[in-house]
C-alpha atoms as a PDB file:
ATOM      1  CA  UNK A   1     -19.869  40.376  14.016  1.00  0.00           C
ATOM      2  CA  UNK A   2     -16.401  39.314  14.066  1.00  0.00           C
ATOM      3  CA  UNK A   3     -16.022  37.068  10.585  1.00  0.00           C
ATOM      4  CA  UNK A   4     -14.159  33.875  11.724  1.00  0.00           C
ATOM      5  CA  UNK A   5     -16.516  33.495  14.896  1.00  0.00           C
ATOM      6  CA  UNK A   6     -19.913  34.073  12.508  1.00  0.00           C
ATOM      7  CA  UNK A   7     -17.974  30.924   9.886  1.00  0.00           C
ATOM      8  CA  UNK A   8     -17.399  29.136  13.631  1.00  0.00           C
ATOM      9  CA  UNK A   9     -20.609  29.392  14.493  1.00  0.00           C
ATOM     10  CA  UNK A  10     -22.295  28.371  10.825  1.00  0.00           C
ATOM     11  CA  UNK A  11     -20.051  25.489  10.957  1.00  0.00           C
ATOM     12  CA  UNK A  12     -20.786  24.059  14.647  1.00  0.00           C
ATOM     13  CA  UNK A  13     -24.979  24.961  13.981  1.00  0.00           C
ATOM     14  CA  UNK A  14     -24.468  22.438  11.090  1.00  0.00           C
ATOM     15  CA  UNK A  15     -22.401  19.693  12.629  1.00  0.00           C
ATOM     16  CA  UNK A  16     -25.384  19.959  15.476  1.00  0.00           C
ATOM     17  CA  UNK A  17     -27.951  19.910  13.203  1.00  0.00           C
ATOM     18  CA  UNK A  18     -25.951  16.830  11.907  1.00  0.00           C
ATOM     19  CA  UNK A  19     -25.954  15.277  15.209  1.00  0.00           C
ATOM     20  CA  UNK A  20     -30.239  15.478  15.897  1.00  0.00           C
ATOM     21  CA  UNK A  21     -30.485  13.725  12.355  1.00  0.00           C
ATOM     22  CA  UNK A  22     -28.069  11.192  13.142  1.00  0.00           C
ATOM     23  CA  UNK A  23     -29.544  10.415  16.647  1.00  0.00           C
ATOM     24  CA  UNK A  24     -32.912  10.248  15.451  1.00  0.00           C
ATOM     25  CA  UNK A  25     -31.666   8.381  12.812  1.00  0.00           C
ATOM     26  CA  UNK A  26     -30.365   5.702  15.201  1.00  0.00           C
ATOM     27  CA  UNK A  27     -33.418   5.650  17.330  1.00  0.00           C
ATOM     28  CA  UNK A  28     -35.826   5.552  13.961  1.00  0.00           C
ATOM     29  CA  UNK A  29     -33.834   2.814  12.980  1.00  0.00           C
ATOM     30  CA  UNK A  30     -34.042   0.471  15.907  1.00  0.00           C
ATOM     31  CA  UNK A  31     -37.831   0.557  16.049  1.00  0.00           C
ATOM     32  CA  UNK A  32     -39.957  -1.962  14.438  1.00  0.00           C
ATOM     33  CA  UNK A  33     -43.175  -0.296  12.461  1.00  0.00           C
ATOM     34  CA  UNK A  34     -45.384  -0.816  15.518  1.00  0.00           C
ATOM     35  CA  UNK A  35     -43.468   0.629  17.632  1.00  0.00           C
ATOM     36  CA  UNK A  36     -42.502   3.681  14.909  1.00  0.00           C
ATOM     37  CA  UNK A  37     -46.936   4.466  15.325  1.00  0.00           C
ATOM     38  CA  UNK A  38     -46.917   3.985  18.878  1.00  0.00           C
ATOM     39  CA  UNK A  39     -47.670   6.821  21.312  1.00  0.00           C
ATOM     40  CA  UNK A  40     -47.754   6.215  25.457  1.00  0.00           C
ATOM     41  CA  UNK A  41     -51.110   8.133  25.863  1.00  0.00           C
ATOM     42  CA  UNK A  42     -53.487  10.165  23.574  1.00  0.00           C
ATOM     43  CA  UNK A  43     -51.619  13.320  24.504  1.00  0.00           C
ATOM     44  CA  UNK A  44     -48.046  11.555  23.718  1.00  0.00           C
ATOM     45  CA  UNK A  45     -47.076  12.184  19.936  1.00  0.00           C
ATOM     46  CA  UNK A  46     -45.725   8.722  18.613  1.00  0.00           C
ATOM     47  CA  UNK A  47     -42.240   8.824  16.765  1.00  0.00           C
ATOM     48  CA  UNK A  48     -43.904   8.778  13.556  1.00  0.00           C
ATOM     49  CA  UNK A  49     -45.896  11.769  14.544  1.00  0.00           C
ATOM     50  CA  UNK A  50     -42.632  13.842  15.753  1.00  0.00           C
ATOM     51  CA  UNK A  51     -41.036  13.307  12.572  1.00  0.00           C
ATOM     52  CA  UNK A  52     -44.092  14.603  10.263  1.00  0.00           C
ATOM     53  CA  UNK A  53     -44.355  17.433  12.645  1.00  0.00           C
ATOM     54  CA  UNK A  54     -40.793  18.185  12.445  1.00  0.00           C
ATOM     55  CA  UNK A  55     -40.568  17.796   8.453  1.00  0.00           C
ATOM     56  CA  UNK A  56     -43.230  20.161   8.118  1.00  0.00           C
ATOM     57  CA  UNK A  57     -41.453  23.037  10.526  1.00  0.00           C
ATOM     58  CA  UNK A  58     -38.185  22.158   8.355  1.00  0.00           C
ATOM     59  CA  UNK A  59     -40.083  22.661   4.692  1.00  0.00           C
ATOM     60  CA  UNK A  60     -41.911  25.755   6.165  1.00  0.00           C
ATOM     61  CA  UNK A  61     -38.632  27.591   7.965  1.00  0.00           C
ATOM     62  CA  UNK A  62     -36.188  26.805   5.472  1.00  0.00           C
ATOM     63  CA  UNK A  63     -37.983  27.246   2.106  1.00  0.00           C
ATOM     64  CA  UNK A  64     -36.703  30.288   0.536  1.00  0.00           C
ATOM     65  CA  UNK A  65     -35.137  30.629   4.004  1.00  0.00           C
ATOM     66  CA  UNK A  66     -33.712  34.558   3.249  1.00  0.00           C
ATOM     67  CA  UNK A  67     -36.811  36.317   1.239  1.00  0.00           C
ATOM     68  CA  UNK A  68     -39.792  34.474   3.049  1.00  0.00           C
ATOM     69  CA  UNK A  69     -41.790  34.323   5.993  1.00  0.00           C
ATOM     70  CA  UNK A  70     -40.891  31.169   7.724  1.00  0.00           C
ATOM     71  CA  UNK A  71     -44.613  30.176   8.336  1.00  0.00           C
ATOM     72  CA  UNK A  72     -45.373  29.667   4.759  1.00  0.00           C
ATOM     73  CA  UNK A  73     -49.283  30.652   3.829  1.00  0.00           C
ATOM     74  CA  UNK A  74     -49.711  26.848   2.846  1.00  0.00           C
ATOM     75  CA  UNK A  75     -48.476  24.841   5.979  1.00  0.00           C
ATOM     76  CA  UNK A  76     -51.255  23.532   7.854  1.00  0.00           C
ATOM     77  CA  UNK A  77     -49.972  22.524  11.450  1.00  0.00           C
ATOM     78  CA  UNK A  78     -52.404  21.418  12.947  1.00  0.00           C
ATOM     79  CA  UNK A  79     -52.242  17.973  10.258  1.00  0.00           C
ATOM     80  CA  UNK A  80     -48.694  17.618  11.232  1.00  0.00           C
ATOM     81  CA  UNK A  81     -50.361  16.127  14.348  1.00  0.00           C
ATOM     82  CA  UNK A  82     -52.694  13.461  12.469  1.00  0.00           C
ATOM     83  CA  UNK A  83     -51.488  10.168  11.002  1.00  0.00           C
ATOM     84  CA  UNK A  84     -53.631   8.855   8.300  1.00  0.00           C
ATOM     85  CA  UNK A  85     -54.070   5.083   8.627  1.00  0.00           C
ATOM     86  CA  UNK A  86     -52.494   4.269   5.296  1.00  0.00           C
ATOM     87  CA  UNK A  87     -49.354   5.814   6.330  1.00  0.00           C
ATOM     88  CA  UNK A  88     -46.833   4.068   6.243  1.00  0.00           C
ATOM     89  CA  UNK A  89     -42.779   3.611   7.489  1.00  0.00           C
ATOM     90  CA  UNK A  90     -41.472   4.663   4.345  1.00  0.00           C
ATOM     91  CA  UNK A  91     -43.952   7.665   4.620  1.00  0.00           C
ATOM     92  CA  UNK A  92     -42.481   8.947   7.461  1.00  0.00           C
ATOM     93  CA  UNK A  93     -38.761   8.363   6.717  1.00  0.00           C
ATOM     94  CA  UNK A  94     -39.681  10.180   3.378  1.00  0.00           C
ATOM     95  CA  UNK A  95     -40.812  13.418   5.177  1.00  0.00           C
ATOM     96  CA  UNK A  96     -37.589  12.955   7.432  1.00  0.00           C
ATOM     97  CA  UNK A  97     -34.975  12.977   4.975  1.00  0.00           C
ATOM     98  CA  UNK A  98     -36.992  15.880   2.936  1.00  0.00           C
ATOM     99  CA  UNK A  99     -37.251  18.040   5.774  1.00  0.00           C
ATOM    100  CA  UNK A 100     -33.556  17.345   6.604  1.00  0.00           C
ATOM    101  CA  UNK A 101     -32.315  17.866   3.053  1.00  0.00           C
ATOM    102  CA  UNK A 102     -34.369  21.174   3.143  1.00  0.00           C
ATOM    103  CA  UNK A 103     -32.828  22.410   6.316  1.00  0.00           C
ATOM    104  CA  UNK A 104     -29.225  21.464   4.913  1.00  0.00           C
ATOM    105  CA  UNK A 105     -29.699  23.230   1.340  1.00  0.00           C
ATOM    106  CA  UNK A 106     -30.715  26.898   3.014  1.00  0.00           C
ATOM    107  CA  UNK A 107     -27.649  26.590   5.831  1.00  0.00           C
ATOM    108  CA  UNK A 108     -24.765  25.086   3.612  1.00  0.00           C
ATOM    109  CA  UNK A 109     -24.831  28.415   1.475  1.00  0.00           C
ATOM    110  CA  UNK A 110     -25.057  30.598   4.203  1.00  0.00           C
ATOM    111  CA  UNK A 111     -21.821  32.796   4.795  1.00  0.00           C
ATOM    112  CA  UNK A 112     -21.010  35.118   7.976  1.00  0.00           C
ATOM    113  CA  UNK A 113     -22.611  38.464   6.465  1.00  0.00           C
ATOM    114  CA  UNK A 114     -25.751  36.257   6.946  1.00  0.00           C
ATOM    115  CA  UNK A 115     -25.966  35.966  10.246  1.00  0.00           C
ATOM    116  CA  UNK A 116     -27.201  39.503  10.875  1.00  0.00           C
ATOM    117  CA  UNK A 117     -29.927  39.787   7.852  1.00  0.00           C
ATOM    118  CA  UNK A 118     -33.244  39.779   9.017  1.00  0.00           C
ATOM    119  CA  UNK A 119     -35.777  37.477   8.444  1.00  0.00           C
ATOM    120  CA  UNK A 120     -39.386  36.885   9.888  1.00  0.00           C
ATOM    121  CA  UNK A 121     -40.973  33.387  11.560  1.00  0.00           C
ATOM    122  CA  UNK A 122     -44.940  34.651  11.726  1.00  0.00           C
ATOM    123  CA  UNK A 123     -43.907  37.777  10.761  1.00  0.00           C
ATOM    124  CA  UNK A 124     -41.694  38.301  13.505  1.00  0.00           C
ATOM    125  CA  UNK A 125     -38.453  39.649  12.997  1.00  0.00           C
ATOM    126  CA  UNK A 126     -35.740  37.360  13.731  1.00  0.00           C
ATOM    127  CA  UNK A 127     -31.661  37.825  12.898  1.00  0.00           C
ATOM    128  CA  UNK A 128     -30.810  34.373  11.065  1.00  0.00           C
ATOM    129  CA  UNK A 129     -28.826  34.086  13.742  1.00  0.00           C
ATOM    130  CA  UNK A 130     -31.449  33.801  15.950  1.00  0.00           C
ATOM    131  CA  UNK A 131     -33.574  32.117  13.512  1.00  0.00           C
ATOM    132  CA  UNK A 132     -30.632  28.958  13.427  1.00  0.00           C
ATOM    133  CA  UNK A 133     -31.249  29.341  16.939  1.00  0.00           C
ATOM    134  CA  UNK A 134     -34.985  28.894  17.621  1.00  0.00           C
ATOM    135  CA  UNK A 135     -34.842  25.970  15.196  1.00  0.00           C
ATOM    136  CA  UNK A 136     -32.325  24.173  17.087  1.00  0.00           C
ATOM    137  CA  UNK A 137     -33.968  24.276  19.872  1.00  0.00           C
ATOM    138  CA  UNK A 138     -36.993  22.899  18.774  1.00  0.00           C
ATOM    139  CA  UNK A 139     -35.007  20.012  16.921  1.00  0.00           C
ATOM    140  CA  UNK A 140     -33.681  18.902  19.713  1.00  0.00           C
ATOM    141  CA  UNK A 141     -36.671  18.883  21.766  1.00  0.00           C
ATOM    142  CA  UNK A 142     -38.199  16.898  19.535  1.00  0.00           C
ATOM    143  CA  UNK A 143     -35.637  14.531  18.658  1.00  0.00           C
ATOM    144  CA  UNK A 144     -35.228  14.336  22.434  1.00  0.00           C
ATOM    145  CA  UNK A 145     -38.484  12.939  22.033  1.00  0.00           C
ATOM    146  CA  UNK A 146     -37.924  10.465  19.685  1.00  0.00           C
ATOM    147  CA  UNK A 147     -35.263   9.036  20.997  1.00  0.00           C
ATOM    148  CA  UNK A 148     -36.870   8.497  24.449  1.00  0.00           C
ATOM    149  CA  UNK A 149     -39.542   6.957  22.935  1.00  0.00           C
ATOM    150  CA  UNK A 150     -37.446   4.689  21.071  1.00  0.00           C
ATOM    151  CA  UNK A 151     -35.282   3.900  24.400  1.00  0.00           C
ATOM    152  CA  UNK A 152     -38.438   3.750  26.151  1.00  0.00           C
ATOM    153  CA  UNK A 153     -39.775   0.557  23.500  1.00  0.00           C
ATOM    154  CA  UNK A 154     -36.397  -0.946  22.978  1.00  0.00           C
ATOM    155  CA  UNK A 155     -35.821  -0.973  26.838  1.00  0.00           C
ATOM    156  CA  UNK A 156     -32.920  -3.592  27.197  1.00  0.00           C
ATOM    157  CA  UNK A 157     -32.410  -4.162  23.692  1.00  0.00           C
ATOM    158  CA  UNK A 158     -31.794  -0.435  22.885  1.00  0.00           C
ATOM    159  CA  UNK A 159     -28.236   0.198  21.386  1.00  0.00           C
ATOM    160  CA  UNK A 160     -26.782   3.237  22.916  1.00  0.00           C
ATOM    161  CA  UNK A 161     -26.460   6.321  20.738  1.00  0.00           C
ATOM    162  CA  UNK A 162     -23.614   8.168  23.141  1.00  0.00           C
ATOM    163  CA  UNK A 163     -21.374   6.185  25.504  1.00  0.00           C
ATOM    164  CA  UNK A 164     -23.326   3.482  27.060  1.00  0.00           C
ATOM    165  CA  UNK A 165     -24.521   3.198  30.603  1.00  0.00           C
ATOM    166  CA  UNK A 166     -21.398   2.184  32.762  1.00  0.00           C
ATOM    167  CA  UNK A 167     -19.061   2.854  30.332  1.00  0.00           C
ATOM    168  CA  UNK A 168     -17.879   6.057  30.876  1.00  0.00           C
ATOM    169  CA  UNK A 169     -14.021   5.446  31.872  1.00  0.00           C
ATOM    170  CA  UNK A 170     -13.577   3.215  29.060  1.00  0.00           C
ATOM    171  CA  UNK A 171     -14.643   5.944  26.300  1.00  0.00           C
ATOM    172  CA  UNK A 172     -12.636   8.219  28.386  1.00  0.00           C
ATOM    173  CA  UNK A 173      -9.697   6.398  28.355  1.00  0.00           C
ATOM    174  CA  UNK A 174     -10.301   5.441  24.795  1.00  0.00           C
ATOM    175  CA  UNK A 175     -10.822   9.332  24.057  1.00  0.00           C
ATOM    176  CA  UNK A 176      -7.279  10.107  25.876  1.00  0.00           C
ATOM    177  CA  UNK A 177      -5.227   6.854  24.208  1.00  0.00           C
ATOM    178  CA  UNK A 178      -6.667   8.403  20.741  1.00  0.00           C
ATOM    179  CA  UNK A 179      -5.628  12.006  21.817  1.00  0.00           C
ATOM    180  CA  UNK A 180      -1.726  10.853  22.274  1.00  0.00           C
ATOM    181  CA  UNK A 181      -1.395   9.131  19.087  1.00  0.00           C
END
């Protein structure tokens, strides 16, 4: 792989990794406690259960990202689906900035010879290419999540995360004005 595009890549799969932290982030941070528990049916996972489920992925696929299976022996799943009823908001932003920090200590040392070791999710074989790939799709479908559950609760009080409904020309215009200065 040609170096500069494998350092390209590395670089943009962090800034988006960046980006799913910082949304959910700003959709965490708008909900009140209630609404952080919340879920719209007993199939629906509430916020609070998204993030748990997520922190465990991120301890289990980025531990000892390079020399281990990605599924480590002692994650256990199907608990990443079960809120205790002491659990609290602090709890859950806990697991969210520990799963984060984990995912941000195995990518920041990673250089382009990397990208084409091998490394195995369930024992599958996986380039870490393609392992930065699987998990960022499944961050963003589940940050997708939490932030349309936190839209959906807010409803008109939510605070945009992007440009704003209706405001399109203006942060285009604003983008273009900043582009000739």
């Amino acid at each position: 792989m040609n170096e500069e595009l494998a350092n390209d890549y590395l670089q943009d799969a962090l800034k988006v990794f960046r980006n799913y932290k910082k949304l959910g982030d700003g959709a965490i941070r708008q909900l009140s406690d209630e609404e952080m528990f919340r879920a719209l049916d007993a199939e629906m996972n509430s916020v609070a259960l998204n993030a748990k489920h997520m922190a465990g992925n991120m301890r289990s696929r980025w531990t000892d990202f390079l020399t281990t299976d990605g599924e480590k022996p002692d994650r256990d799943r199907d608990s990443e689906f079960v809120i205790d009823g002491g659990t609290t908001r602090e709890d859950v932003l806990r697991w969210w900035e520990e799963g984060w920090r984990t995912v941000f200590a195995a990518l920041e040392p990673l250089r382009a010879e990397d990208l084409s070791r091998e490394v195995t999710i369930r024992g599958e074989p996986h380039t870490v290419l393609m392992a930065i790939n699987r998990q960022l799709a499944h961050y963003a479908y589940h940050t997708g999540q939490i932030v349309f559950l936190a839209k959906h609760f807010k409803s008109d009080a939510w605070q945009s995360l992007s440009i704003p409904r209706n405001r399109s020309a203006q942060f285009n215009r604003s983008m273009a004005e900043r582009g000739t200065k």
